[in-house]
Protein backbone atom coordinates (compact mmCIF):
# COMPACT_ATOMS: atom_id res chain seq x y z
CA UNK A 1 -77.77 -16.32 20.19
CA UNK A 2 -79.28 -16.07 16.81
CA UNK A 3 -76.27 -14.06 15.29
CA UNK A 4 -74.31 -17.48 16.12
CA UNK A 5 -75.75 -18.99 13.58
CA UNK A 6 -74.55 -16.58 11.17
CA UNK A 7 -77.33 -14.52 10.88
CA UNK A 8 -76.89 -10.64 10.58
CA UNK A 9 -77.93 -8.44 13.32
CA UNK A 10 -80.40 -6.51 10.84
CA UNK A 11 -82.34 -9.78 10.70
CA UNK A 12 -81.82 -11.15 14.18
CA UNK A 13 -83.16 -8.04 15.15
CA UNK A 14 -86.20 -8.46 12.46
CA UNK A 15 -86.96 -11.94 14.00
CA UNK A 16 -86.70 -11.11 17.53
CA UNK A 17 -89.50 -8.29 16.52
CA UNK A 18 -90.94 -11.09 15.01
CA UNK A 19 -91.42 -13.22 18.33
CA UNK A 20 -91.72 -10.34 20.52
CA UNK A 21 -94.20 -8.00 18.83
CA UNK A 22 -96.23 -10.39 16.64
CA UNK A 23 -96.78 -13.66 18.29
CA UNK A 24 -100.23 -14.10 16.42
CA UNK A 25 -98.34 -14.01 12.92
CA UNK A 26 -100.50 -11.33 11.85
CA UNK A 27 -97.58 -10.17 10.20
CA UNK A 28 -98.44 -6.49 11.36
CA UNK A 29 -96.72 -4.85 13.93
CA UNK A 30 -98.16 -1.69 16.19
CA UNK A 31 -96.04 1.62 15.75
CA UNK A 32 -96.10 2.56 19.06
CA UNK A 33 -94.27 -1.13 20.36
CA UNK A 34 -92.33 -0.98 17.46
CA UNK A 35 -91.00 2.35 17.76
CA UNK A 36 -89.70 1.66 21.64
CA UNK A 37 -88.08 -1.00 20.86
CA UNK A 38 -85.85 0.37 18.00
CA UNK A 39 -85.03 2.81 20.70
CA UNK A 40 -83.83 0.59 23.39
CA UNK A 41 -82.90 -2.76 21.40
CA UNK A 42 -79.72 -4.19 22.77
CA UNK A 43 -78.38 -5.66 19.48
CA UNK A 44 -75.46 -4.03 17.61
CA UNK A 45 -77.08 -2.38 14.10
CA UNK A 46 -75.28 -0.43 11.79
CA UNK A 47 -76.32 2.90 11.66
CA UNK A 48 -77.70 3.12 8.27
CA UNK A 49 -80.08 0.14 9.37
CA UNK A 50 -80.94 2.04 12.34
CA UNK A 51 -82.01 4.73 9.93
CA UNK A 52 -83.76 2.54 8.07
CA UNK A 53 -86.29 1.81 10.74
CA UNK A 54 -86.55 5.35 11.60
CA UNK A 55 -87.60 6.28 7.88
CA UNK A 56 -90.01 2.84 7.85
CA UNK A 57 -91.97 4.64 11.27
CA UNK A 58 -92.28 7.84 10.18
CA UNK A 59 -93.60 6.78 6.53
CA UNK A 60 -96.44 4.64 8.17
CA UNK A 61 -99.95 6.17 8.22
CA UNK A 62 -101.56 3.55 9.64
CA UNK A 63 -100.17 2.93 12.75
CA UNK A 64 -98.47 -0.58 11.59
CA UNK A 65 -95.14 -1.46 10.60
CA UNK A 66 -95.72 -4.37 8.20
CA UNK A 67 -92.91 -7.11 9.25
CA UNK A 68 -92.62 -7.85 5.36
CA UNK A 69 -91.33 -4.78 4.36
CA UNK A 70 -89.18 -4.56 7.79
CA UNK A 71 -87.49 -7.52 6.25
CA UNK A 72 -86.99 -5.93 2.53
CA UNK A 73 -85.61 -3.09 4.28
CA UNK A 74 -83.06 -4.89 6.45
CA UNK A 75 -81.91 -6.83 3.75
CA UNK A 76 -80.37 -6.54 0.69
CA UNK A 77 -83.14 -6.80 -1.53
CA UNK A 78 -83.76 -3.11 -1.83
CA UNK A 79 -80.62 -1.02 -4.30
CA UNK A 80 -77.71 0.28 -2.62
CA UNK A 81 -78.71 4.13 -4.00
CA UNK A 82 -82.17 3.14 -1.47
CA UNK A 83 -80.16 2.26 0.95
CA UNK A 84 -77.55 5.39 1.26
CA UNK A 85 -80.53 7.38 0.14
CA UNK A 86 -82.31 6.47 3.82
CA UNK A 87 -78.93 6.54 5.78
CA UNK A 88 -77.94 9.83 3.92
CA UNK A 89 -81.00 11.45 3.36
CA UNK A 90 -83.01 11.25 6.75
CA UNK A 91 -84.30 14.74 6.76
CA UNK A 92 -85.78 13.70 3.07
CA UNK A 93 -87.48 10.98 3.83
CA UNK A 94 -88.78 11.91 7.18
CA UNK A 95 -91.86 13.84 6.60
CA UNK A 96 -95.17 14.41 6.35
CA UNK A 97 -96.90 12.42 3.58
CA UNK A 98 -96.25 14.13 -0.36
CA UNK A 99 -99.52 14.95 -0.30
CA UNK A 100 -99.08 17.72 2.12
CA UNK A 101 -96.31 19.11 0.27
CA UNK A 102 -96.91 22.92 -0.86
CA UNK A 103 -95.24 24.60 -3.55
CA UNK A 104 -94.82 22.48 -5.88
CA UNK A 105 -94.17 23.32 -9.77
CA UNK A 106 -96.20 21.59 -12.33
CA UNK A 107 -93.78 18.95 -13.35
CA UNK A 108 -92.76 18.05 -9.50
CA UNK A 109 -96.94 17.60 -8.83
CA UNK A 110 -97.55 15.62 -11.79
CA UNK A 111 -94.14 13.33 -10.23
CA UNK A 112 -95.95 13.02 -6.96
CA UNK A 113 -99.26 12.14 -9.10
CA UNK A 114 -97.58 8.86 -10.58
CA UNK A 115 -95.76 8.40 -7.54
CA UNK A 116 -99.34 7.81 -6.09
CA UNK A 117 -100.53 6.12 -8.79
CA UNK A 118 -97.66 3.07 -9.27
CA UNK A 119 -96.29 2.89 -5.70
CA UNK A 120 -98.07 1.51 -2.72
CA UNK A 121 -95.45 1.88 0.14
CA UNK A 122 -94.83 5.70 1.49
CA UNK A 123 -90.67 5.09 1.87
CA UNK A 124 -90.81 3.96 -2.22
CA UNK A 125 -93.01 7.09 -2.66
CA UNK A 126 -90.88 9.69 -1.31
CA UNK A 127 -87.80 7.80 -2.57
CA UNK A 128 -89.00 8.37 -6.36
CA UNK A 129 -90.20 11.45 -5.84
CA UNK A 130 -86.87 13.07 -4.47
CA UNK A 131 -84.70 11.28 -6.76
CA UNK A 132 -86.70 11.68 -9.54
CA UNK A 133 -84.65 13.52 -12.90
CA UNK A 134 -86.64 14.26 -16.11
CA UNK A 135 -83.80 12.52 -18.00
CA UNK A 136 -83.78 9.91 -19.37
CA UNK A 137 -87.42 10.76 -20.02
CA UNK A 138 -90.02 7.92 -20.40
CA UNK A 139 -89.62 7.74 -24.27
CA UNK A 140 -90.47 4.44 -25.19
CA UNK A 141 -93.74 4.79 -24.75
CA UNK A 142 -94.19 7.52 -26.50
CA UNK A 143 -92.20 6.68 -29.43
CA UNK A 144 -93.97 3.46 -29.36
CA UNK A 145 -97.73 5.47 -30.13
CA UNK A 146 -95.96 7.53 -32.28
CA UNK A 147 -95.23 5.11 -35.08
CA UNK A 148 -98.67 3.79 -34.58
CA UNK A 149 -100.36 6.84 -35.44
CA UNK A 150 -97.99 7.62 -38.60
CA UNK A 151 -98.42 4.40 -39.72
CA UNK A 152 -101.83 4.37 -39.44
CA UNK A 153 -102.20 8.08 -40.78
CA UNK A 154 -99.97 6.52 -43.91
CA UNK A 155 -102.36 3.89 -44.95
CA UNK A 156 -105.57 5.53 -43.85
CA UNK A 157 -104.55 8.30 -46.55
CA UNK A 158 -103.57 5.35 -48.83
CA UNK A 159 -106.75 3.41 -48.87
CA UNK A 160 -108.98 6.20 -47.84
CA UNK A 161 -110.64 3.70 -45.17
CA UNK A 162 -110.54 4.37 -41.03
CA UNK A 163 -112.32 1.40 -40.12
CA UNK A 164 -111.90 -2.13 -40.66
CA UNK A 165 -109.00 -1.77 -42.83
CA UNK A 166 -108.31 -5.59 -42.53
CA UNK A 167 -111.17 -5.73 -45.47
CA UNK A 168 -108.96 -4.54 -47.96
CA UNK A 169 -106.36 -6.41 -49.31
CA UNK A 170 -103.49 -4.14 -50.15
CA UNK A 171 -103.86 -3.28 -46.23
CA UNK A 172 -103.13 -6.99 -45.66
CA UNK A 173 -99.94 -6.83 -48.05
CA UNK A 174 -98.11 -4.65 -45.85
CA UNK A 175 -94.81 -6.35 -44.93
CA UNK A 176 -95.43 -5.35 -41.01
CA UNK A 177 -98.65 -7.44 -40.84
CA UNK A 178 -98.18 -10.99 -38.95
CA UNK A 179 -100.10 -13.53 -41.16
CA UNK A 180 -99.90 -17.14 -41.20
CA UNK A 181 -98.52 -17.63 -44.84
CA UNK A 182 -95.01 -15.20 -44.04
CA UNK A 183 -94.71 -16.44 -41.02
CA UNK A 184 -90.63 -17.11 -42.46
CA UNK A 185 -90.21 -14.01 -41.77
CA UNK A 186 -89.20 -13.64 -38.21
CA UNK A 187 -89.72 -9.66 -38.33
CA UNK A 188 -93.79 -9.69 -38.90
CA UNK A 189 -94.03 -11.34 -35.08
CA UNK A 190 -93.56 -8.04 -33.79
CA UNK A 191 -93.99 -5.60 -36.24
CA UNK A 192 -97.68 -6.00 -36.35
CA UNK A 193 -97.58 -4.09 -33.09
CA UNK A 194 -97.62 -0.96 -35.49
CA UNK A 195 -100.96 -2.12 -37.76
CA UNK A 196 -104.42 -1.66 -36.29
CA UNK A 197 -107.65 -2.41 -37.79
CA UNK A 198 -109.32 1.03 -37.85
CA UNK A 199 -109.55 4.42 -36.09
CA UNK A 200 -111.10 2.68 -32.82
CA UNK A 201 -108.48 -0.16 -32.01
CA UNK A 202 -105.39 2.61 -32.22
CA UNK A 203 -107.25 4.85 -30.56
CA UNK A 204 -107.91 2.44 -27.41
CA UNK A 205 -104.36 1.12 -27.64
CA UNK A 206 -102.64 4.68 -27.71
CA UNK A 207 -105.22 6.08 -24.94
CA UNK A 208 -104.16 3.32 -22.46
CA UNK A 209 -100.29 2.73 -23.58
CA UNK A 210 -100.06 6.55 -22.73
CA UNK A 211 -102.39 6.70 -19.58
CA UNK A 212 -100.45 3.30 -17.75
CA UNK A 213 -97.26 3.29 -20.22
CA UNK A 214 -95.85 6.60 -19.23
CA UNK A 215 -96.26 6.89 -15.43
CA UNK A 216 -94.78 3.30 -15.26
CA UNK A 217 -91.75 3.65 -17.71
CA UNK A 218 -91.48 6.62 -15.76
CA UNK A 219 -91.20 4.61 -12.18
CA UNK A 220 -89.86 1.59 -13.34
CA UNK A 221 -87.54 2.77 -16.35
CA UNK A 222 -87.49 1.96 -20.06
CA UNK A 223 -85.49 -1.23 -20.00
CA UNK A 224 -87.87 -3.19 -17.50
CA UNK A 225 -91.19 -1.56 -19.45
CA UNK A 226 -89.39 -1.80 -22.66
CA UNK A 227 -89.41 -5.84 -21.99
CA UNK A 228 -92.66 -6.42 -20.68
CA UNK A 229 -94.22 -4.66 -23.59
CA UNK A 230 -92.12 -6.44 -26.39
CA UNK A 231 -92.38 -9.80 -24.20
CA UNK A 232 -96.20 -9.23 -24.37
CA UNK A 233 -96.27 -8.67 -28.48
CA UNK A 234 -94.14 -11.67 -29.33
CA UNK A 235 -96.36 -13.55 -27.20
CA UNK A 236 -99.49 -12.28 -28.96
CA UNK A 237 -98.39 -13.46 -32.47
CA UNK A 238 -96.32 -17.06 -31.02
CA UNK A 239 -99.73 -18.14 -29.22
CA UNK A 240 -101.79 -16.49 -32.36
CA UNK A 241 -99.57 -19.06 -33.96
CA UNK A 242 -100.24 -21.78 -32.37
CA UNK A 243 -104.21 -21.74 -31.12
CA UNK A 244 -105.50 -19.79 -34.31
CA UNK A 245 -102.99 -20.90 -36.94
CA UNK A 246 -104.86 -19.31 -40.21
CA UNK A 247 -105.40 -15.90 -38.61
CA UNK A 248 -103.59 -13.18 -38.93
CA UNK A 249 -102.64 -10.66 -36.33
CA UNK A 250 -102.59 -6.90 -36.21
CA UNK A 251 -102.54 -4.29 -33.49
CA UNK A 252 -100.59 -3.96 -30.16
CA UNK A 253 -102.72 -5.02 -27.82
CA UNK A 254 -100.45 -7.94 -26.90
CA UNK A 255 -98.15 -5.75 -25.49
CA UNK A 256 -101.36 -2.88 -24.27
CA UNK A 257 -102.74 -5.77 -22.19
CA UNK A 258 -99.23 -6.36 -20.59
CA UNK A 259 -99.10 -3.52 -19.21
CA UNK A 260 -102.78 -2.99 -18.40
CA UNK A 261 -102.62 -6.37 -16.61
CA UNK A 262 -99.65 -6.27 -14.64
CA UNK A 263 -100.96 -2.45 -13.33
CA UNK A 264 -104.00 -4.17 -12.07
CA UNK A 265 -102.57 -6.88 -10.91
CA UNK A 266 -100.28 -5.01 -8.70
CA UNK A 267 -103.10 -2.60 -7.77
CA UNK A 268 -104.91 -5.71 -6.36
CA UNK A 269 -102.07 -7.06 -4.42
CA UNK A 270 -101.20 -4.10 -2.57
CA UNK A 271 -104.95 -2.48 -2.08
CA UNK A 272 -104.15 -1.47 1.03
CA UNK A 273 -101.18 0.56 0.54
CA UNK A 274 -102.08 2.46 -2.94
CA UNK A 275 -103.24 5.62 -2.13
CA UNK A 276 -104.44 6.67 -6.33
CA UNK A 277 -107.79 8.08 -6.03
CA UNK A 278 -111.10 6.42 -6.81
CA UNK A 279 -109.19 2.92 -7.57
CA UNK A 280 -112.19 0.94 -7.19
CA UNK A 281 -114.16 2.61 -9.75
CA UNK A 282 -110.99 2.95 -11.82
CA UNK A 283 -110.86 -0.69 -11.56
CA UNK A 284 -113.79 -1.42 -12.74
CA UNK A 285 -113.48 1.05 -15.34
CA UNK A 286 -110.51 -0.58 -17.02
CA UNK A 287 -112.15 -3.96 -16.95
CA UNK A 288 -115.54 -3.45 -18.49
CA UNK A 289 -113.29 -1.14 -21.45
CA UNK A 290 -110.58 -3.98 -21.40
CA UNK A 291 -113.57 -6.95 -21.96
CA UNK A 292 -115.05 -5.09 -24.35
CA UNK A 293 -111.83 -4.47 -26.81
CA UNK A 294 -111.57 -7.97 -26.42
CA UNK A 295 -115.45 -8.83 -27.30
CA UNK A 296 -115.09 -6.72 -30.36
CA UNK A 297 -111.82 -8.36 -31.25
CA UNK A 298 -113.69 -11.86 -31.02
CA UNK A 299 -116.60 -10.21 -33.00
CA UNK A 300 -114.63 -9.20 -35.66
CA UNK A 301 -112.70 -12.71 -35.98
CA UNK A 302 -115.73 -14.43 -36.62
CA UNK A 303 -117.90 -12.19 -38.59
CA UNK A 304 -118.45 -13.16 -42.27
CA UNK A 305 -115.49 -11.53 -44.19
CA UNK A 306 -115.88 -10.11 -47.32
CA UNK A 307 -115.71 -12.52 -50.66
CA UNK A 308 -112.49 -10.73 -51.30
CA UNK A 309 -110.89 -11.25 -47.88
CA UNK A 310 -109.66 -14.44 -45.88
CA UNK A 311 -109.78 -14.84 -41.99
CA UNK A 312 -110.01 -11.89 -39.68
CA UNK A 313 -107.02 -11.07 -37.19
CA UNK A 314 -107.31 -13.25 -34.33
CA UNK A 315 -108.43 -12.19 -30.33
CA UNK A 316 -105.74 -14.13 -28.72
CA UNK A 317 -103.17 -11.80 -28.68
CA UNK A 318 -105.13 -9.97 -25.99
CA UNK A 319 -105.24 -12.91 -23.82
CA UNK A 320 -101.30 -14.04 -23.88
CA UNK A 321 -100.91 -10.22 -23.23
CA UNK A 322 -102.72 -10.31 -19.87
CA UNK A 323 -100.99 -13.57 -19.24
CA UNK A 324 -97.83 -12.14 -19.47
CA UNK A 325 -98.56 -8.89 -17.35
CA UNK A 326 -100.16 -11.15 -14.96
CA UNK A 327 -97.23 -13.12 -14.86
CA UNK A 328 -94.09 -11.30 -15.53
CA UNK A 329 -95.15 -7.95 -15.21
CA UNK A 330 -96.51 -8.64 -11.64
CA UNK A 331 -93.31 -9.36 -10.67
CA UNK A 332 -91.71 -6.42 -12.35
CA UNK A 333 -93.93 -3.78 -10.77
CA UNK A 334 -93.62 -5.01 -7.20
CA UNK A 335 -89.62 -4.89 -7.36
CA UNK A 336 -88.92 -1.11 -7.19
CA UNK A 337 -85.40 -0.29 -6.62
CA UNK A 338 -85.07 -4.52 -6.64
CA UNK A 339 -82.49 -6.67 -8.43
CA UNK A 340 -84.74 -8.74 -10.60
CA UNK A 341 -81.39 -11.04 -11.25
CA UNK A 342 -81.65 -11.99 -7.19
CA UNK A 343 -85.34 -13.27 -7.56
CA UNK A 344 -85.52 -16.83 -8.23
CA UNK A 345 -89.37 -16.48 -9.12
CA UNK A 346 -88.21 -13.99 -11.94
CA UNK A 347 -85.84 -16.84 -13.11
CA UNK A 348 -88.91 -19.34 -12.98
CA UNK A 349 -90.82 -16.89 -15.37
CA UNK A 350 -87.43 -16.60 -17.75
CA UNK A 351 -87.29 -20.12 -17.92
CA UNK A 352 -90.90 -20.84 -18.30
CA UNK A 353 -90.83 -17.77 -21.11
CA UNK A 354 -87.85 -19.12 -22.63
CA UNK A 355 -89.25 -22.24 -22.43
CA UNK A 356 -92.64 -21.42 -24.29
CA UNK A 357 -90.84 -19.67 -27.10
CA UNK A 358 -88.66 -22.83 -28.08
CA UNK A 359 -92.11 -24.34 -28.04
CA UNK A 360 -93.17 -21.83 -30.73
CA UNK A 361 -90.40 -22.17 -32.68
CA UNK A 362 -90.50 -25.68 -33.36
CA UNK A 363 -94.31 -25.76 -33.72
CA UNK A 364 -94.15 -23.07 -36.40
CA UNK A 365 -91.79 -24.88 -38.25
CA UNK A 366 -93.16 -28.34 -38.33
CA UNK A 367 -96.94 -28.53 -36.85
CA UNK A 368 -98.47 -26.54 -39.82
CA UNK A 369 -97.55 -29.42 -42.41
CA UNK A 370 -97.98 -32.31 -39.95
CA UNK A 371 -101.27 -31.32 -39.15
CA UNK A 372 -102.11 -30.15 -42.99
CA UNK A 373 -103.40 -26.52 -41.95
CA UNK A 374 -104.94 -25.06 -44.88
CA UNK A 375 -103.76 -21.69 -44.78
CA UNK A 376 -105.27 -19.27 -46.72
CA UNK A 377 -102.90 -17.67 -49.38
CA UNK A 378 -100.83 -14.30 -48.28
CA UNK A 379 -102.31 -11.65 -49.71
C-alpha cells in the first residue's frame, strides 16, 4: 500500500524494515532478521537493489545493518558508478574485510591504509579500494607544500633568518604577505598561504597538510579538497580583516586547520565505524599539537615587537580555519561518492559562505575609515 503513494519499492521496502525490524527506533537492525527477510520479502526490487543489500550484509562486522545507510543505499544519494559498481561487481565487494587481504604490493597496502584511515563504512572501503587509479594523483597537496618550502628556502637564504622572520622588514615587503595597509590588492588574501614566520610554523603546516592532505585528496579528489583548503585561507585573512584589522597575516594555517578540523570532525561522528588504529590517542595527539600552534600564534601576536617592526601576524586565521572544516568540510568528508549539489545543507553552508564574504567585502572597503583604524604603515 505504501508504493500507492508513490513511493519506490527500494524505500517501501526500507520502511517496512523500518516497522518490522526496529520498532524501538534504535535505528539498528540485527543481521540475522535482516538477512531473512531480504530473502523472502514479497515486494518487487530491482535487482541491482537486491544486490545492494546483499553487499550492505556481507560488509557488516558487527552484526547490525544500520537503517541509515540502508536508506543511502536504496536511494539515489550514493553515484551511479557505486551503484553499477555493487550490481556489477558482487564478487568484489563481497568479502572478507581488506584487512585480511594477502598479497598486496606496496602501493595497493598503502590504498587500503587511507582507505582505513578516511572511510568509516566497509561497502565505501572496498569501493575505493577496488576502484582506486593512481591517476589523477593527489597533487594539490603536494604542490601546495611545495611552494611553501621554496618560498621559504628563497627568503630564508635572502635574510639569512629561520625564525621569526616577521621581525624584519624587507620580509614584510613581500607582495604575497596579507597586511592591513594593501589590503587593495585582492591577491595578498590568499597568497599569504605561501609566507610563514620561521622554520617551525612551515614545518607544522607541511607535516600535517601532507599527513591529512594527501590521504583525503586522495579519497575525496582534488576539486572538493582543493575548495575546502582555499575556502579555509580566504577565510583566515577576511575574518583577520575584520576582528584584528591592523594585523597582518602570514602562513597557511587557515586552510591546515580546514582540513585538520573537518578530519576530526568526521572521525568523531562516525567513531564507531572508523577502523584507523589508535584513533583515540591520535585524537588527542592532534589536539594538544593543534592548541599549541595556536597558543604560540597568540604568543607571538602579542609579544613586544621590535622598535623597527609594527603588529605581529594575527591568530585568527587558525580559528575561521577550524570553523570552516567544522562546517563545510564536515559535510564534504561524509559525502563519498555523494552529489554535494543534491544536499540542501551544503547549499545552507554556500549561502551562509557566500553570504559572509559579501560581508567582508563591504567591511573592508568602508569600516576601516568609518571607524578611523589607525593602521600602521605597509612596510
Amino acid at each position: 500500500s505504501l508504493c500507492c503513494f508513490g513511493l519506490s519499492s527500494g524505500l517501501c521496502f526500507c520502511l517496512f524494515i523500518y516497522f518490522q525490524l526496529d520498532p524501538e527506533n534504535t535505528g539498528f537492525i540485527a543481521v540475522e532478521n535482516f538477512t531473512s527477510l531480504v530473502e523472502h520479502h514479497e515486494l518487487q526490487l530491482d535487482p541491482s537493489k537486491l544486490d545492494m543489500l546483499l553487499a550492505l550484509v556481507q560488509s557488516n562486522e558487527d552484526g547490525q545493518v544500520c537503517y541509515q545507510e540502508l536508506i543511502e543505499l536504496m536511494s539515489s544519494k550514493r553515484s551511479s558508478s557505486f551503484r553499477r559498481a555493487i550490481a556489477n561487481g558482487r564478487r568484489t565487494l563481497q568479502r572478507e574485510i581488506l584487512l585480511d587481504e594477502t598479497g598486496l604490493g606496496l602501493y595497493k597496502r598503502f590504498v587500503r591504509y587511507v582507505a582505513y584511515e578516511i572511510l568509516p563504512c566497509e561497502t565505501d572501503r572496498r569501493w575505493y579500494f577496488h576502484q582506486n587509479r593512481l591517476c589523477p594523483p593527489p597533487v594539490f597537496i603536494a604542490i601546495v607544500t611545495i611552494v611553501q618550502i621554496i618560498v621559504f628556502m628563497c627568503y630564508g637564504i635572502m635574510l639569512n633568518k629561520w625564525v621569526l622572520q616577521t621581525y624584519q622588514p624587507d620580509f614584510m615587503k613581500s607582495p604575497l604577505v596579507y597586511h592591513p595597509g594593501h589590503r587593495a590588492q585582492v591577491w595578498r588574501f590568499f597568497s599569504y598561504m605561501f609566507m610563514h614566520v620561521g622554520l617551525e610554523q612551515l614545518g607544522f603546516n607541511a607535516l600535517l597538510q601532507l599527513m591529512i592532505g594527501v590521504p583525503l585528496e586522495m579519497v575525496h579528489g582534488i576539486l572538493r579538497i582543493s575548495l575546502l583548503y582555499m575556502a579555509g585561507v580566504l577565510a583566515g585573512s577576511l575574518t583577520v580583516s575584520i576582528t584584528d584589522m591592523r594585523a597582518p597575516v602570514v602562513g597557511g594555517s587557515g586552510g591546515v586547520y580546514a582540513l585538520c578540523s573537518a578530519h576530526l570532525a568526521n572521525v568523531v561522528m562516525n567513531w564507531a565505524g572508523m577502523r584507523c588504529p589508535y584513533k583515540l590517542l591520535r585524537m588527542i595527539l592532534a589536539l594538544v599539537c593543534m592548541s599549541s600552534e595556536v597558543g604560540r600564534a597568540v604568543w607571538l601576536r602579542f609579544s613586544p615587537p621590535l622598535p623597527s617592526s609594527g603588529p605581529q601576524p594575527s591568530f585568527m586565521a587558525h580559528l575561521s580555519g577550524a570553523v570552516v572544516g567544522i562546517s563545510m568540510g564536515l559535510l564534504i568528508l561524509r559525502s563519498y561518492e555523494e552529489s554535494l549539489q543534491k544536499q540542501c545543507s551544503w547549499w545552507v553552508i554556500v549561502f551562509s559562505f557566500i553570504t559572509f564574504l559579501l560581508f567582508a567585502i563591504f567591511w573592508n572597503i568602508f569600516a576601516y575609515e568609518l571607524l578611523g583604524v589607525q593602521i600602521p604603515p605597509p612596510p
